[in-house]
C-alpha atoms as a PDB file:
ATOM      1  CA  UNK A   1    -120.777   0.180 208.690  1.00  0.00           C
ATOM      2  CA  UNK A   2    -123.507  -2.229 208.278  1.00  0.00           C
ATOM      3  CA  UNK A   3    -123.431  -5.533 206.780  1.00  0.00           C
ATOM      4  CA  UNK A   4    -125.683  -4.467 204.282  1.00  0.00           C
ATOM      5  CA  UNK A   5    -124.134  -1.850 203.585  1.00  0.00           C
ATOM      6  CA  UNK A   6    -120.751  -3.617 202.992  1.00  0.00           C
ATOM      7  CA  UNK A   7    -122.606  -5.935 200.445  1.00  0.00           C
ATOM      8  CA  UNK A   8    -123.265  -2.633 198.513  1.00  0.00           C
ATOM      9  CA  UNK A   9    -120.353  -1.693 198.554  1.00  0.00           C
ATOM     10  CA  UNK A  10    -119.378  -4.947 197.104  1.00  0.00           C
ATOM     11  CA  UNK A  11    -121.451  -5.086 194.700  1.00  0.00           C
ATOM     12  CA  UNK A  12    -120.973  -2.119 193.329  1.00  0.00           C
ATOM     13  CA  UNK A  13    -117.172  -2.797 192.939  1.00  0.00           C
ATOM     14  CA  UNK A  14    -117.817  -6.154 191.060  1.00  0.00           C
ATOM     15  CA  UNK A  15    -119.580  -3.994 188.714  1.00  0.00           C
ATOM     16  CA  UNK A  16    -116.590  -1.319 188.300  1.00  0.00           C
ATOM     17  CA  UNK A  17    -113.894  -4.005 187.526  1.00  0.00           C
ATOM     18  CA  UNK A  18    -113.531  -4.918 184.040  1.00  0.00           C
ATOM     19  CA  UNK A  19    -114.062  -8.917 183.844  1.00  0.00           C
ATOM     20  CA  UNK A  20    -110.782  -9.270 182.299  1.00  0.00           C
ATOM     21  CA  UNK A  21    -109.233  -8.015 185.668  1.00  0.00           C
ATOM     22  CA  UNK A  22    -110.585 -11.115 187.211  1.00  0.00           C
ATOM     23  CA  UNK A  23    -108.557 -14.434 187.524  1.00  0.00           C
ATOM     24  CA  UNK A  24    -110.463 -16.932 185.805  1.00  0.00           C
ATOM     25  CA  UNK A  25    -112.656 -14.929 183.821  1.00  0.00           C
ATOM     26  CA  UNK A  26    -113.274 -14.604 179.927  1.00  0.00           C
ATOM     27  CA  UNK A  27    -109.511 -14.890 179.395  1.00  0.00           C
ATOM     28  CA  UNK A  28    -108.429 -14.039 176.156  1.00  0.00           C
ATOM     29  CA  UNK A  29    -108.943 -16.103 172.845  1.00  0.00           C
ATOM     30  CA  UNK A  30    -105.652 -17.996 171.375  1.00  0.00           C
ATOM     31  CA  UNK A  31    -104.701 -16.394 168.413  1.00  0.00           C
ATOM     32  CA  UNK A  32    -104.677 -19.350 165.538  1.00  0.00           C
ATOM     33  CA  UNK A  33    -101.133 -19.962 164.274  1.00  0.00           C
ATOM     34  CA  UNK A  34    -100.716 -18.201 160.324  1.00  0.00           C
ATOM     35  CA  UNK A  35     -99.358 -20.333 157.744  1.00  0.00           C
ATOM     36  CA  UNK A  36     -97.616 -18.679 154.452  1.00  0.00           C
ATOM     37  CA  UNK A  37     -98.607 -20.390 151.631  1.00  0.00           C
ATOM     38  CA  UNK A  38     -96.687 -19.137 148.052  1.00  0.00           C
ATOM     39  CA  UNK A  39     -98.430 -20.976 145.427  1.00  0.00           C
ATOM     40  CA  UNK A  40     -98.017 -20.898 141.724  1.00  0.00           C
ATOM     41  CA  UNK A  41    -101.117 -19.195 139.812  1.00  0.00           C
ATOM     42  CA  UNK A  42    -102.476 -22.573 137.964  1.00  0.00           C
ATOM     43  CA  UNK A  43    -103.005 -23.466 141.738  1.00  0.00           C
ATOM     44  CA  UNK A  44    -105.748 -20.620 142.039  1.00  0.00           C
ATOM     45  CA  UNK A  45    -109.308 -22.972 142.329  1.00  0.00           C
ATOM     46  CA  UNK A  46    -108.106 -26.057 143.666  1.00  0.00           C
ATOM     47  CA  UNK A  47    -106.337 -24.111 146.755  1.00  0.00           C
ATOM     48  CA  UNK A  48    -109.531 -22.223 146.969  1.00  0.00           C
ATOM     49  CA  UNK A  49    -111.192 -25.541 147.988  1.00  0.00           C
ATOM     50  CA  UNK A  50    -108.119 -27.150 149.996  1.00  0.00           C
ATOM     51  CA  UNK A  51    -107.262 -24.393 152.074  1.00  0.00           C
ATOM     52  CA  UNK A  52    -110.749 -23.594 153.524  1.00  0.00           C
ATOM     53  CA  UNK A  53    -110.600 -27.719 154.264  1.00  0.00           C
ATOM     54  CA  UNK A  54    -107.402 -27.718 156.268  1.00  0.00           C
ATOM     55  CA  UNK A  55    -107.908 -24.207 158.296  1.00  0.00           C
ATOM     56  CA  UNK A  56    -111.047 -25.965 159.860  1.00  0.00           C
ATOM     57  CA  UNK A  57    -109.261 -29.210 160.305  1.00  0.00           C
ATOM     58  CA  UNK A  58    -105.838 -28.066 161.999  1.00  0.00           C
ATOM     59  CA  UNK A  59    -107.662 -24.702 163.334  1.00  0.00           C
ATOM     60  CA  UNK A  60    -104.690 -22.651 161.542  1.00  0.00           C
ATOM     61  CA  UNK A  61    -105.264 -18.998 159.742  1.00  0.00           C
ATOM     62  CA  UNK A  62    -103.596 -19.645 156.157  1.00  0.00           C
ATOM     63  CA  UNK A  63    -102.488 -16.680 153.960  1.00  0.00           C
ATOM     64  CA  UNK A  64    -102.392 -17.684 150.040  1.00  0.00           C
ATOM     65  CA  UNK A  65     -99.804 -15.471 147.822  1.00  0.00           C
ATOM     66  CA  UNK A  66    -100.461 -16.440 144.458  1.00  0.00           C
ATOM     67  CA  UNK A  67     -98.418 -16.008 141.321  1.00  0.00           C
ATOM     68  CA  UNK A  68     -96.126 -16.807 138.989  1.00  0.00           C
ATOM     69  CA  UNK A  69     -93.381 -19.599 140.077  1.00  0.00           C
ATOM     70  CA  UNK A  70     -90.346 -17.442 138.999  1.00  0.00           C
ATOM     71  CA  UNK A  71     -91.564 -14.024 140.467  1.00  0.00           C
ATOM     72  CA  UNK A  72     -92.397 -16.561 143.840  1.00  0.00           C
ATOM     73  CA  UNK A  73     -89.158 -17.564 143.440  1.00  0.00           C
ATOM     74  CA  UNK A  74     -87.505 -13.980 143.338  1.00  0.00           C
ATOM     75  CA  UNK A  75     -89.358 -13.218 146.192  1.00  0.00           C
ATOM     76  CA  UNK A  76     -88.114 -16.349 148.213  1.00  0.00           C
ATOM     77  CA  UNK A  77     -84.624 -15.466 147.268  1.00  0.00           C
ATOM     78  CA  UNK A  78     -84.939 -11.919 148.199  1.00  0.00           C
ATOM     79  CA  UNK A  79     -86.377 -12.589 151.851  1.00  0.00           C
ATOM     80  CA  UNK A  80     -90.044 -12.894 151.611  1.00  0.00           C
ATOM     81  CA  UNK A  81     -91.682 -14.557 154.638  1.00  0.00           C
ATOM     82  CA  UNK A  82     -93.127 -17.568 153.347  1.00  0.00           C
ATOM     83  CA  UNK A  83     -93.016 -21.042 155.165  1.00  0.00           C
ATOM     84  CA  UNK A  84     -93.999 -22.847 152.233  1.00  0.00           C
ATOM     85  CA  UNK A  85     -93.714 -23.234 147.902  1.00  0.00           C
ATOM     86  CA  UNK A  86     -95.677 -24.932 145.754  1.00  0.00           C
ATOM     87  CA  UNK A  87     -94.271 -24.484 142.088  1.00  0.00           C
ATOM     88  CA  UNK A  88     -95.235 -25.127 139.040  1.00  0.00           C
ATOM     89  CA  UNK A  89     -91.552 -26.672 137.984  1.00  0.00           C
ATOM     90  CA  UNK A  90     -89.649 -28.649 139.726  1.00  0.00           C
ATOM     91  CA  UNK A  91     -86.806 -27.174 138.654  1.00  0.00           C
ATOM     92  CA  UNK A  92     -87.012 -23.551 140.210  1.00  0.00           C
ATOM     93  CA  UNK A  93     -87.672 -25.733 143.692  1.00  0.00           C
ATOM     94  CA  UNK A  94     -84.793 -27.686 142.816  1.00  0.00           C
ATOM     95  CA  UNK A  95     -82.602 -23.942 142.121  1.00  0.00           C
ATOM     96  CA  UNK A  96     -84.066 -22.940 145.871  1.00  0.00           C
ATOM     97  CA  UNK A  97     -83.172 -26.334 147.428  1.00  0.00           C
ATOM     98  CA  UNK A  98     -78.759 -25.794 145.599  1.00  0.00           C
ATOM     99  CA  UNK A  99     -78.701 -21.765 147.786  1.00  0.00           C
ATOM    100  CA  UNK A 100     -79.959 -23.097 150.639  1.00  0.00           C
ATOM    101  CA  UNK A 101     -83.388 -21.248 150.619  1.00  0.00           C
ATOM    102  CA  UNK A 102     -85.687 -24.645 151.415  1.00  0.00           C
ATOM    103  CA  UNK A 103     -85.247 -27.640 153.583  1.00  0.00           C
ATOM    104  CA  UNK A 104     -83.770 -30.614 151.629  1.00  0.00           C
ATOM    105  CA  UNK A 105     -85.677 -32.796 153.214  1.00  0.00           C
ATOM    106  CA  UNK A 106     -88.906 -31.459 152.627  1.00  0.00           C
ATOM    107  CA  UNK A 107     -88.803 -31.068 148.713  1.00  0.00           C
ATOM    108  CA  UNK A 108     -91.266 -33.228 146.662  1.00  0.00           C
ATOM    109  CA  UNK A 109     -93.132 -33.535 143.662  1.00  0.00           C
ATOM    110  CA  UNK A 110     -97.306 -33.059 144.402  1.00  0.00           C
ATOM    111  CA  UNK A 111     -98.388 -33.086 140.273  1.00  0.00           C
ATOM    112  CA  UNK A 112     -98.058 -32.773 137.117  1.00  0.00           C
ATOM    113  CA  UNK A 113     -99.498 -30.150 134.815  1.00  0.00           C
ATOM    114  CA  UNK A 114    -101.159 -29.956 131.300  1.00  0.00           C
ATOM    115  CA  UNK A 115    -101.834 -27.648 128.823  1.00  0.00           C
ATOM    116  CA  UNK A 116    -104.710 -26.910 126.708  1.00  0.00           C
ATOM    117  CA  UNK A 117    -105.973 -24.601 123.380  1.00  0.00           C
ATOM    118  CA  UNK A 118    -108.899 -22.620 124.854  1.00  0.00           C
ATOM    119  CA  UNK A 119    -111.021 -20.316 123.441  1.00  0.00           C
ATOM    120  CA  UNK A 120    -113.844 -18.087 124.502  1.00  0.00           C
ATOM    121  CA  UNK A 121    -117.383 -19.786 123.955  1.00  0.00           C
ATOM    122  CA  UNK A 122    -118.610 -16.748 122.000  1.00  0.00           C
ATOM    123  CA  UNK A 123    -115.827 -17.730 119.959  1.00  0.00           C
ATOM    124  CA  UNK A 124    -115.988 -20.023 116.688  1.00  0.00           C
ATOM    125  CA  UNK A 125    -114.010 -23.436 118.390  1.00  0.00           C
ATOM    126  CA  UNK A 126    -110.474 -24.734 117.685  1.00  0.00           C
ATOM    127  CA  UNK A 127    -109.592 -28.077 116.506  1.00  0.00           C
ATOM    128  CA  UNK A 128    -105.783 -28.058 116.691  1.00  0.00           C
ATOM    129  CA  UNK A 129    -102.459 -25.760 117.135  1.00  0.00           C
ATOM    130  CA  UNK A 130    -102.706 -25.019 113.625  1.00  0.00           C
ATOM    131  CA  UNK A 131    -105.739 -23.415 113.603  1.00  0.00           C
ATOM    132  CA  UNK A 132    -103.731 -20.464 115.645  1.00  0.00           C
ATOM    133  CA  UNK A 133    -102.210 -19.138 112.340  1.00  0.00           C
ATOM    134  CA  UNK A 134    -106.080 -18.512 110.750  1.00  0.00           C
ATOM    135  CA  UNK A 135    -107.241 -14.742 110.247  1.00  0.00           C
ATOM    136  CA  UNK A 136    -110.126 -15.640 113.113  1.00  0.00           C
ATOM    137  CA  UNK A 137    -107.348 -15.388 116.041  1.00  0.00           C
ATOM    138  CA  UNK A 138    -105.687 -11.915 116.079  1.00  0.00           C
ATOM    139  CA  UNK A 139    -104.519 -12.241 119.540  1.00  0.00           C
ATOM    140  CA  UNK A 140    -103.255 -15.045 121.583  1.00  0.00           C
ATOM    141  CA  UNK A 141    -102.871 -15.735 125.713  1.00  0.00           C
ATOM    142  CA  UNK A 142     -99.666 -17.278 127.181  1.00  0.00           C
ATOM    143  CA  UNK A 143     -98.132 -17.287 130.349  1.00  0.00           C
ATOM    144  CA  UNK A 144     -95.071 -15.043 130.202  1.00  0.00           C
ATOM    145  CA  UNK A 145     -92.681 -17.451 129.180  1.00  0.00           C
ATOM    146  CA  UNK A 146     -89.464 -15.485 130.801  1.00  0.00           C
ATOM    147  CA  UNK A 147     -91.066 -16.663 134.140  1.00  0.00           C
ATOM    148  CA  UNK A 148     -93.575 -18.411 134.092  1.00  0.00           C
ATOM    149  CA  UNK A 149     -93.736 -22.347 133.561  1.00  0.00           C
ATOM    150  CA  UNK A 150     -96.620 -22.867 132.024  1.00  0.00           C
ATOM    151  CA  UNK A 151     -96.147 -20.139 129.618  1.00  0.00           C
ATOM    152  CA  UNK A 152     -93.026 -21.382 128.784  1.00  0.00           C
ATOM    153  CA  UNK A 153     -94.317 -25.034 127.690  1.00  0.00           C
ATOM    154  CA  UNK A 154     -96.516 -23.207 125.636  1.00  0.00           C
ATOM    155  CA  UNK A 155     -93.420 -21.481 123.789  1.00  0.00           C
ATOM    156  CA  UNK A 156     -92.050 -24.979 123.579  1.00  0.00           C
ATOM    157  CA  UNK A 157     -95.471 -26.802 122.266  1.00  0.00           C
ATOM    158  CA  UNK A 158     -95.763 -23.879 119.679  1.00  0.00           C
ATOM    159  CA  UNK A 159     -91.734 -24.369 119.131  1.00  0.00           C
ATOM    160  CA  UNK A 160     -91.886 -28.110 118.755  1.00  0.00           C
ATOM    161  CA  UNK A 161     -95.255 -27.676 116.289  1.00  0.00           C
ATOM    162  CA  UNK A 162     -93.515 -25.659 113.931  1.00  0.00           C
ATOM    163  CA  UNK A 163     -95.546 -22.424 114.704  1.00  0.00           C
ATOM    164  CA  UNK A 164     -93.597 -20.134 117.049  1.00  0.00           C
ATOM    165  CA  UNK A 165     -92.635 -17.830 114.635  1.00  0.00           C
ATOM    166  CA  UNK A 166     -95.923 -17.388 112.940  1.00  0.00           C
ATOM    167  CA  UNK A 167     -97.196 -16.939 115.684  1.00  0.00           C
ATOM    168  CA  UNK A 168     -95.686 -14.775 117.618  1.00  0.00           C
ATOM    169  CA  UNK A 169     -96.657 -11.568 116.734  1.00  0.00           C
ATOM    170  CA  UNK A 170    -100.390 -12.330 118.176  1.00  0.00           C
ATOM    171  CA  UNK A 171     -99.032 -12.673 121.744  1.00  0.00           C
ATOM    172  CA  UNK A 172    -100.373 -11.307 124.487  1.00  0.00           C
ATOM    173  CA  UNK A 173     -98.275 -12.362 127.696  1.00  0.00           C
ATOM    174  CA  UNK A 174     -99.910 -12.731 131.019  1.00  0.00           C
ATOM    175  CA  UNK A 175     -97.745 -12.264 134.492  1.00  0.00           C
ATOM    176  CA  UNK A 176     -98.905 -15.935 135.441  1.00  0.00           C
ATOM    177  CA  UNK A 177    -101.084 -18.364 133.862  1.00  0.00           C
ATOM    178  CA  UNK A 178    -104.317 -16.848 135.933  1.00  0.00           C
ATOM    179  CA  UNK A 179    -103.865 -13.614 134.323  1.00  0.00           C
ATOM    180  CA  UNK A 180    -104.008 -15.557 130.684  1.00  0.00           C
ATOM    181  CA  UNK A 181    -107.093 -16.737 131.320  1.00  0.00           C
ATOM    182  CA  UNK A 182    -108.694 -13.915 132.105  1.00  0.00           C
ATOM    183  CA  UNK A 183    -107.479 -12.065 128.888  1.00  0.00           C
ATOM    184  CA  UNK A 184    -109.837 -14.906 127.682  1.00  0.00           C
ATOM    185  CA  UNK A 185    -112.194 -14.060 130.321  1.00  0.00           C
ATOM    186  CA  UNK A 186    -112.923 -10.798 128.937  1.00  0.00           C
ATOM    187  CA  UNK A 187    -112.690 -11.567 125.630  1.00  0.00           C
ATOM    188  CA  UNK A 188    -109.231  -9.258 125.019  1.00  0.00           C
ATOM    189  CA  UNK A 189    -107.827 -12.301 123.413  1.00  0.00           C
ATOM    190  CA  UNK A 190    -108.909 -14.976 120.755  1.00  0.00           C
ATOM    191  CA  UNK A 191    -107.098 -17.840 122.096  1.00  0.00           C
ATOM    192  CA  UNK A 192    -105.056 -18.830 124.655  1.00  0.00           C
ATOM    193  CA  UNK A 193    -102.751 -21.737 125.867  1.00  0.00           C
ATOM    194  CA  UNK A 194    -104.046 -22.529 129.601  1.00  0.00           C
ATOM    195  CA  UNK A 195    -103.332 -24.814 132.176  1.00  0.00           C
ATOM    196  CA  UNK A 196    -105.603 -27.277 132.474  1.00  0.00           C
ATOM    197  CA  UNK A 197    -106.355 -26.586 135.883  1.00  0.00           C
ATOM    198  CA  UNK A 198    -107.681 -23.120 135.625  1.00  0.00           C
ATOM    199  CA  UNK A 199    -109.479 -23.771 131.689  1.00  0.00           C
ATOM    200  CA  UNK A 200    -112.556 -25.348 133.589  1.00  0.00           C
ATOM    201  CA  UNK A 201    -114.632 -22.153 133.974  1.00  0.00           C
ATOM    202  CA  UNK A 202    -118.264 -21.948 132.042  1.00  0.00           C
ATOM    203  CA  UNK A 203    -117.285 -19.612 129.598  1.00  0.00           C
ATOM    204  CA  UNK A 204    -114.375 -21.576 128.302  1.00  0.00           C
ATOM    205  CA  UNK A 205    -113.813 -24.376 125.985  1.00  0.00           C
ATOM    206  CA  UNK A 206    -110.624 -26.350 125.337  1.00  0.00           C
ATOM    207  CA  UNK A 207    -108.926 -29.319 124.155  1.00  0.00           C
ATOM    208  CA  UNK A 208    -105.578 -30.915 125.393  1.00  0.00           C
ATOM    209  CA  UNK A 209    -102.274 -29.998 123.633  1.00  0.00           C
ATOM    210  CA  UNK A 210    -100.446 -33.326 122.599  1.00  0.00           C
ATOM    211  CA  UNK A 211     -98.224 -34.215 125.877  1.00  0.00           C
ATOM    212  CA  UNK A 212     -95.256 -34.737 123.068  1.00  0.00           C
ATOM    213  CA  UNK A 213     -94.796 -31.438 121.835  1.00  0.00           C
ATOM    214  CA  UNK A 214     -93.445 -29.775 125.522  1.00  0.00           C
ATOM    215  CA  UNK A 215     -91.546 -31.170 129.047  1.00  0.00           C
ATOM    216  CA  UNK A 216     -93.490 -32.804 131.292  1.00  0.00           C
ATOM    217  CA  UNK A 217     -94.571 -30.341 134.048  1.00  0.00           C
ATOM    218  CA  UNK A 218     -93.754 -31.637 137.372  1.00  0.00           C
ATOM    219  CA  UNK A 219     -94.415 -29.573 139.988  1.00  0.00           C
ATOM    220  CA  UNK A 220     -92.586 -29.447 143.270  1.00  0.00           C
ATOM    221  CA  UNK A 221     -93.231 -28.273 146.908  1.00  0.00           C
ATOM    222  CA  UNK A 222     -90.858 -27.771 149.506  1.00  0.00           C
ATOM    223  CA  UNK A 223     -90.776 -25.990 153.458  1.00  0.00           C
ATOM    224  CA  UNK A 224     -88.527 -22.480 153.354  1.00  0.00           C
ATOM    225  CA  UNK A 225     -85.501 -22.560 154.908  1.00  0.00           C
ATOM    226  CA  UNK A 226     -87.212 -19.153 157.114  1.00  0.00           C
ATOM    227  CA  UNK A 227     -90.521 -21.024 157.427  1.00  0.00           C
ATOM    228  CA  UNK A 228     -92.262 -19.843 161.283  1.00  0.00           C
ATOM    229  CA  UNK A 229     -94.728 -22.626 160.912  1.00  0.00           C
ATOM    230  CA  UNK A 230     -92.059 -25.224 159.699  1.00  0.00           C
ATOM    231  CA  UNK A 231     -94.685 -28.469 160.906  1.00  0.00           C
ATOM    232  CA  UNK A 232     -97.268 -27.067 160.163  1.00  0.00           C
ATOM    233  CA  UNK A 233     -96.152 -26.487 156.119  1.00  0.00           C
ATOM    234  CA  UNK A 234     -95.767 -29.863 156.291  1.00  0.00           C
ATOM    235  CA  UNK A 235     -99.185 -30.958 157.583  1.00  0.00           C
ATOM    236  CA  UNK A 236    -100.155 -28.589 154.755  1.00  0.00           C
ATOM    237  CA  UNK A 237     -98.026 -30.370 151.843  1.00  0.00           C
ATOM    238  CA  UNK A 238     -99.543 -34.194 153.394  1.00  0.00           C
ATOM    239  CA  UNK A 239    -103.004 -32.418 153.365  1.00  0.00           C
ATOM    240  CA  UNK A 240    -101.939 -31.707 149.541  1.00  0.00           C
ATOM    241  CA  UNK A 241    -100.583 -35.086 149.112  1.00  0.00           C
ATOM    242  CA  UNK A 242    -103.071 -37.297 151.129  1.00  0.00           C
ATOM    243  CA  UNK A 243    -106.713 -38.486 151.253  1.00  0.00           C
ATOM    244  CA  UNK A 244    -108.298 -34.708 151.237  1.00  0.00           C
ATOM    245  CA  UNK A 245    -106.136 -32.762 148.929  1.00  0.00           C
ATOM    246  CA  UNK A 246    -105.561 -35.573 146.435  1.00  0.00           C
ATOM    247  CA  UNK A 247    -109.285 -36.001 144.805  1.00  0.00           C
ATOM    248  CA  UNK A 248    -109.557 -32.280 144.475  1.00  0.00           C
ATOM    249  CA  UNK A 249    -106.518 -31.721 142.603  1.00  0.00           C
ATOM    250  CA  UNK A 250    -107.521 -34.556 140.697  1.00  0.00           C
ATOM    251  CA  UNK A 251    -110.493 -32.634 139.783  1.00  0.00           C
ATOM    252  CA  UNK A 252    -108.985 -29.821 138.421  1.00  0.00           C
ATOM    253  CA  UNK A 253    -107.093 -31.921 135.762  1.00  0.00           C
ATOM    254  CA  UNK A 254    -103.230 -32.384 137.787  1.00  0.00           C
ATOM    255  CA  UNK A 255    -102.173 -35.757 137.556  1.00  0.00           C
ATOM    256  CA  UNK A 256    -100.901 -37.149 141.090  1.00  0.00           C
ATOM    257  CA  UNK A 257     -97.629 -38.592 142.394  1.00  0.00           C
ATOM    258  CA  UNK A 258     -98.059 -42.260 141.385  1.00  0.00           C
ATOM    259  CA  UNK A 259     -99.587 -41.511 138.034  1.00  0.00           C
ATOM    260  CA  UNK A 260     -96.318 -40.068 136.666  1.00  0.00           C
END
């Protein structure tokens, strides 16, 4: 056989082989780590903006499950593979931290909630709690106070004004404090009692609930005890906590380790 023929040959073969069957060539793109990221609800626009941030800085795929703290909580108890919990109470963290479900050392507060009266902007405006009772507001949005923490300071702001009773029978619950708002949203409510953090949407108005009249809402993070990424949750907590996580949340109305 001729050389030129041989070259042919050759040639031909190069062709035939996939590229991946040869050393050195396109080898296969590293799959980017995953973090789990179980966040309470009122966390819902100010993890829109953080987590986008820190996937391009630490090059890590992060999946957000959002919800209510005490159905998170269930979920953490019962298995679910999350590496990391942001809360909206300290104290369900605390409960996971006593049955061994989260790493001691990783639990910490990141903010503090507040709650507000809103109302729809198509909607004549509120001045105070007592304006709840008035014929104008048939139905009014909480949080599901059996689970959910911000629904439950709304119970005890209501409790602590004097109007729980009265009030009650225009509640509408919400599973978490996401799904309240968008009762008001749509206009299926009157009213509701929001966080502060997700009342900041164009077609809401609001004003703050006196501080005085429920808890103060600290809200706590802390790694799973089953956490895959384990340093990685806790790059994501400093990201929270530092220099890029700490003006957003800021934004959205928390107040910030330091300020309480």
């Amino acid at each position: 056989m001729t050389v030129r023929a041989l070259t042919c040959l050759l040639g031909l073969w190069l062709l035939a082989v996939p590229r991946s069957g040869l050393a050195g060539q396109d080898s296969p793109p590293q799959t980017r780590p995953e973090l789990v990221v179980a966040a309470a609800a009122d966390l819902v626009f100010a993890f829109r903006e953080i987590v986008p941030a820190f996937e391009r800085g630490h090059r890590v795929r992060v999946t957000l499950s959002l919800g209510s703290t005490g159905q998170l909580t269930r979920q953490i108890e019962h298995g679910a593979p999350f590496d990391v919990f942001f809360a909206a109470n300290m104290d369900f963290v605390d409960g996971l931290r006593q049955k061994g479900h989260v790493r001691p050392e990783s639990v910490e507060p990141y903010a503090q909630g507040l709650i507000v009266l809103a109302w729809h902007t198509s909607r004549p405006p509120l001045a105070r709690l007592d304006d709840l009772t008035k014929n104008t507001v048939a139905r009014l949005a909480i949080a599901n106070p059996a689970h959910a923490p911000y629904g439950m300071a709304a119970k005890e702001a209501l409790a602590s004004a004097g109007l729980w009773e009265r009030i009650r029978p225009k509640l509408v619950y919400g599973e978490n404090i996401n799904q309240a708002l968008q009762f008001l949203r749509t206009e299926n409510v009157d009213a509701a009692i929001l966080a502060l953090s997700v009342a900041q949407v164009p077609e809401v108005r609001s004003i703050s609930i006196d501080r005085g009249l429920y808890r103060p809402l600290v809200q706590g993070v802390a790694v799973t005890t089953r956490a895959r990424e384990p340093d990685m949750a806790r790059a994501f907590i400093r990201f929270v906590n530092g220099r890029e996580g700490r003006p957003i949340m800021k934004r959205f109305g928390f107040l910030l380790p330091g300020e309480f």
